[in-house]
N, C-alpha and C. Protein backbone atom coordinates (compact mmCIF):
# COMPACT_ATOMS: atom_id res chain seq x y z
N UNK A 1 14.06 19.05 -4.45
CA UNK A 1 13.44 17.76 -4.30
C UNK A 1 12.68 17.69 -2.97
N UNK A 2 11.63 17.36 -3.29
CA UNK A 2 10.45 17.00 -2.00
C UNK A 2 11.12 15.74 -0.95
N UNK A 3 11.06 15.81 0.12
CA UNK A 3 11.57 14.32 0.98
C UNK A 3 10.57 13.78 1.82
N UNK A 4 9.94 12.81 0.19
CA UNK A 4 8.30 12.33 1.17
C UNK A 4 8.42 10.80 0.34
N UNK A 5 7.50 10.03 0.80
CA UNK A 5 7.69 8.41 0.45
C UNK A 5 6.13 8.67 -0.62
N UNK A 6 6.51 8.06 -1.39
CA UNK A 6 5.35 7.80 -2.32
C UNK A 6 5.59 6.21 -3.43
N UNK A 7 4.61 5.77 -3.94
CA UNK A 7 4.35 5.13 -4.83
C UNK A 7 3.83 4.91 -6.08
N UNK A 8 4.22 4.21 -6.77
CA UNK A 8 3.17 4.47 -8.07
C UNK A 8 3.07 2.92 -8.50
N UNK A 9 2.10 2.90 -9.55
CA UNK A 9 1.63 0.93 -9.37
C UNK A 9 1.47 1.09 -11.41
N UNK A 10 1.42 -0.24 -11.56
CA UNK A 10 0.67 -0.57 -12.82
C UNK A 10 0.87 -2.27 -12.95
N UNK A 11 -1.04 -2.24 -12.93
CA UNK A 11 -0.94 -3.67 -12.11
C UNK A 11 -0.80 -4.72 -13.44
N UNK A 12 -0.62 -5.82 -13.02
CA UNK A 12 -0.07 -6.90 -14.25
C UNK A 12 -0.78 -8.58 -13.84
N UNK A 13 -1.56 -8.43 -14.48
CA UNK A 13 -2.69 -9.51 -14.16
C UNK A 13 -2.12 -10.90 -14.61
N UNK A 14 -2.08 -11.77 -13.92
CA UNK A 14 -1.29 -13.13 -14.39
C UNK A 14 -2.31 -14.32 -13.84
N UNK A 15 -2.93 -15.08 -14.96
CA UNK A 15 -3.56 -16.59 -14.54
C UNK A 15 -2.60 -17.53 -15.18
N UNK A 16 -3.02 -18.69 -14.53
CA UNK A 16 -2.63 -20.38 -14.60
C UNK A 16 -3.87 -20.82 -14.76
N UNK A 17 -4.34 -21.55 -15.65
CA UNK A 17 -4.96 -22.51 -16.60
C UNK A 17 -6.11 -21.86 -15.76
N UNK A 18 -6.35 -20.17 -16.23
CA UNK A 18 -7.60 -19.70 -16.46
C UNK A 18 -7.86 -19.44 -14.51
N UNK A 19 -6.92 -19.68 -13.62
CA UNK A 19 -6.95 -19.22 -12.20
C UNK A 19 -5.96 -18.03 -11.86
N UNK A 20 -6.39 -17.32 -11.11
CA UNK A 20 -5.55 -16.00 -10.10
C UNK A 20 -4.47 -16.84 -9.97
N UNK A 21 -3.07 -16.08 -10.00
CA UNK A 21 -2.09 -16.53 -9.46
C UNK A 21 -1.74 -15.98 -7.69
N UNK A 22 -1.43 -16.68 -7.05
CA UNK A 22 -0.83 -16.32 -5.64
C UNK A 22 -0.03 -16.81 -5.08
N UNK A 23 0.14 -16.11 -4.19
CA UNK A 23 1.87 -16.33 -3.49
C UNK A 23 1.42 -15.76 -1.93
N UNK A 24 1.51 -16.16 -0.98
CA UNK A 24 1.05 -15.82 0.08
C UNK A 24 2.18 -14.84 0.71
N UNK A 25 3.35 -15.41 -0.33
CA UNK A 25 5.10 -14.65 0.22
C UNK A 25 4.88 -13.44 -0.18
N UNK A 26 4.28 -12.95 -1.21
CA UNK A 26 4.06 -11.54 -2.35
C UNK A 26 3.10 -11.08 -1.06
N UNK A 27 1.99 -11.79 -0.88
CA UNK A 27 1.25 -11.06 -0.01
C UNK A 27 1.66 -10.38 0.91
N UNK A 28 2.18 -11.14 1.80
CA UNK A 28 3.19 -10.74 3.19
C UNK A 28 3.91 -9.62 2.88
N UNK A 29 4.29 -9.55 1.63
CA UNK A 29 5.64 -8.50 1.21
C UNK A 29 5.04 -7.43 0.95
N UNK A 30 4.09 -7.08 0.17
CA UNK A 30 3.39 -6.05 0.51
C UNK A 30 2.33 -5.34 1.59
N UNK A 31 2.20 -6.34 2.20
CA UNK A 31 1.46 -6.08 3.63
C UNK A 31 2.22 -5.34 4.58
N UNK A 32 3.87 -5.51 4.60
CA UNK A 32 4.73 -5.54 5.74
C UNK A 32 5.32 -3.87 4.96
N UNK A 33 5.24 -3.88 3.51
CA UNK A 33 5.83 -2.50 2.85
C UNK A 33 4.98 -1.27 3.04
N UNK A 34 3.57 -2.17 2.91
CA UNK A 34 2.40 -1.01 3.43
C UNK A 34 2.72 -0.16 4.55
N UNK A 35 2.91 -1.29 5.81
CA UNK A 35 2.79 -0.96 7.06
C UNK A 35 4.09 0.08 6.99
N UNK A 36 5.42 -0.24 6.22
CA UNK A 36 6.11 0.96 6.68
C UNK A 36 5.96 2.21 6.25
N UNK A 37 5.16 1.80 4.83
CA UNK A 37 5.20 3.12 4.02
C UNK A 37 4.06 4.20 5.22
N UNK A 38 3.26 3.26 6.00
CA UNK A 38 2.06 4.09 6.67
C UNK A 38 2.86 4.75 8.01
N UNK A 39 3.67 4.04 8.64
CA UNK A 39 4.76 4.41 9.78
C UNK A 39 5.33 5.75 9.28
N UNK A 40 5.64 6.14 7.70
CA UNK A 40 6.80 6.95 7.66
C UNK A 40 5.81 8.70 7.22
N UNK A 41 4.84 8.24 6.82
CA UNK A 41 3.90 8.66 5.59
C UNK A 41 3.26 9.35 7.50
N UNK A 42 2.56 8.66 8.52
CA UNK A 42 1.74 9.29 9.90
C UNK A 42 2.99 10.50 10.16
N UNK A 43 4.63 9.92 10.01
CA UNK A 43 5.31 11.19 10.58
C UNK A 43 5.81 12.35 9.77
N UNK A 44 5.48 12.06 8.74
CA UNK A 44 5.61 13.38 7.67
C UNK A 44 4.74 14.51 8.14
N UNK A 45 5.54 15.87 8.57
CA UNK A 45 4.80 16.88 8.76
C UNK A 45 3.95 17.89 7.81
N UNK A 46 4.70 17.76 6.64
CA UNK A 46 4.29 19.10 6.04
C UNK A 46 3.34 18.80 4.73
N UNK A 47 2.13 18.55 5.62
CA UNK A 47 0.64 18.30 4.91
C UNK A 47 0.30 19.52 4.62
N UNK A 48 -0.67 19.90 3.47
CA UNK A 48 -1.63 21.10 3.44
C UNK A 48 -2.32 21.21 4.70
N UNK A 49 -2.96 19.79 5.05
CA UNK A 49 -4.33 19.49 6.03
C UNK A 49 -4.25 18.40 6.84
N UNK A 50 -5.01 18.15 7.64
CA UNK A 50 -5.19 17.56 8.44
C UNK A 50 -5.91 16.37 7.76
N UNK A 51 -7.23 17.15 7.27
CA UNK A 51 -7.94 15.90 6.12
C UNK A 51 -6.77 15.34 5.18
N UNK A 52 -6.39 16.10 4.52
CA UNK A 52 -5.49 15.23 3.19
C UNK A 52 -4.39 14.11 4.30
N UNK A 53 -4.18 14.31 5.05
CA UNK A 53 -3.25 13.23 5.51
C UNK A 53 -4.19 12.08 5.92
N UNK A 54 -5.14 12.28 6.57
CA UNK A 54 -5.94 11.41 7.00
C UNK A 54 -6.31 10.72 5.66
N UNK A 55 -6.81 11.37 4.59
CA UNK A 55 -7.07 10.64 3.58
C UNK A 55 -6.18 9.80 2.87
N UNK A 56 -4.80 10.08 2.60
CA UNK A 56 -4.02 9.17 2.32
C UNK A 56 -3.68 8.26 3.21
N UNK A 57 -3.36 8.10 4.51
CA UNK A 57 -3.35 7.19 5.71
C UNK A 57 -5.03 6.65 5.18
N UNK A 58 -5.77 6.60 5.14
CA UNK A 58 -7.12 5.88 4.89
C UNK A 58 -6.79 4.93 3.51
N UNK A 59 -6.37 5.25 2.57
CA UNK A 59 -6.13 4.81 0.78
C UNK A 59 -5.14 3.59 1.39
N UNK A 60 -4.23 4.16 2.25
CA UNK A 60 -2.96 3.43 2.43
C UNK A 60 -3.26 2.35 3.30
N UNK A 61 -4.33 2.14 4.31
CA UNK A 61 -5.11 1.67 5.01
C UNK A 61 -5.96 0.28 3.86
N UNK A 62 -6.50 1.38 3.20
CA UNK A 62 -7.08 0.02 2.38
C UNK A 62 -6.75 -0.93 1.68
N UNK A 63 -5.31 -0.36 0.92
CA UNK A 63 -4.79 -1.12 0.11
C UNK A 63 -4.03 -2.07 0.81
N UNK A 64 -3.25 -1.76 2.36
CA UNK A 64 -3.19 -2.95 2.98
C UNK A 64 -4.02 -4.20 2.88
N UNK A 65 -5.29 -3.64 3.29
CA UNK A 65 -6.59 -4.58 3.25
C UNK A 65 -6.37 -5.37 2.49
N UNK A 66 -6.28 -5.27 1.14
CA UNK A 66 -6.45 -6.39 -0.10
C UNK A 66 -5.32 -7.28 0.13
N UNK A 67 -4.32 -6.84 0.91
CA UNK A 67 -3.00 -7.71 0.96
C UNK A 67 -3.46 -8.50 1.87
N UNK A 68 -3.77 -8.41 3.16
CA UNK A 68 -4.19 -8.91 4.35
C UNK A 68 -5.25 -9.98 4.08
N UNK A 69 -6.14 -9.96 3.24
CA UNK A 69 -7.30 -10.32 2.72
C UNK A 69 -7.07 -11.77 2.11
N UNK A 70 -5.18 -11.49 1.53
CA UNK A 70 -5.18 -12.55 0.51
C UNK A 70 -4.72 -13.94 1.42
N UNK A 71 -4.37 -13.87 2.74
CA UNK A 71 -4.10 -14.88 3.68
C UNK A 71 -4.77 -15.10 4.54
């Protein structure tokens, strides 16, 4: 077994009388899970590369964004 943090998603789209649903609490909660998953994910050593880490720290970077975005 590999000892690395990862995720996997499958998103689930929910309206109210034809509006986005939100929760500013959901937001926060994934904003704050991002940030650790990015804390644990910068000290993981055993990358192929230098790029590939940077690139996932970048993905992981953005998808914060959309959380951050929503408050």
């Amino acid at each position: 077994m590999d000892n690395y943090s990862y995720a996997t998603t499958s998103p689930v789209y929910v309206s109210i009388a034809g509006k986005r649903a939100y929760s500013k609490k959901d937001a926060e909660y994934f904003e704050a899970w991002i940030d650790r998953t990015i804390e644990v994910t910068s000290q993981y050593p055993d990358w192929n590369s230098s790029t590939e880490k940077e690139l996932v720290l970048k993905k992981l970077r953005e998808a914060r964004s959309v959380y951050a975005n929503l408050h």
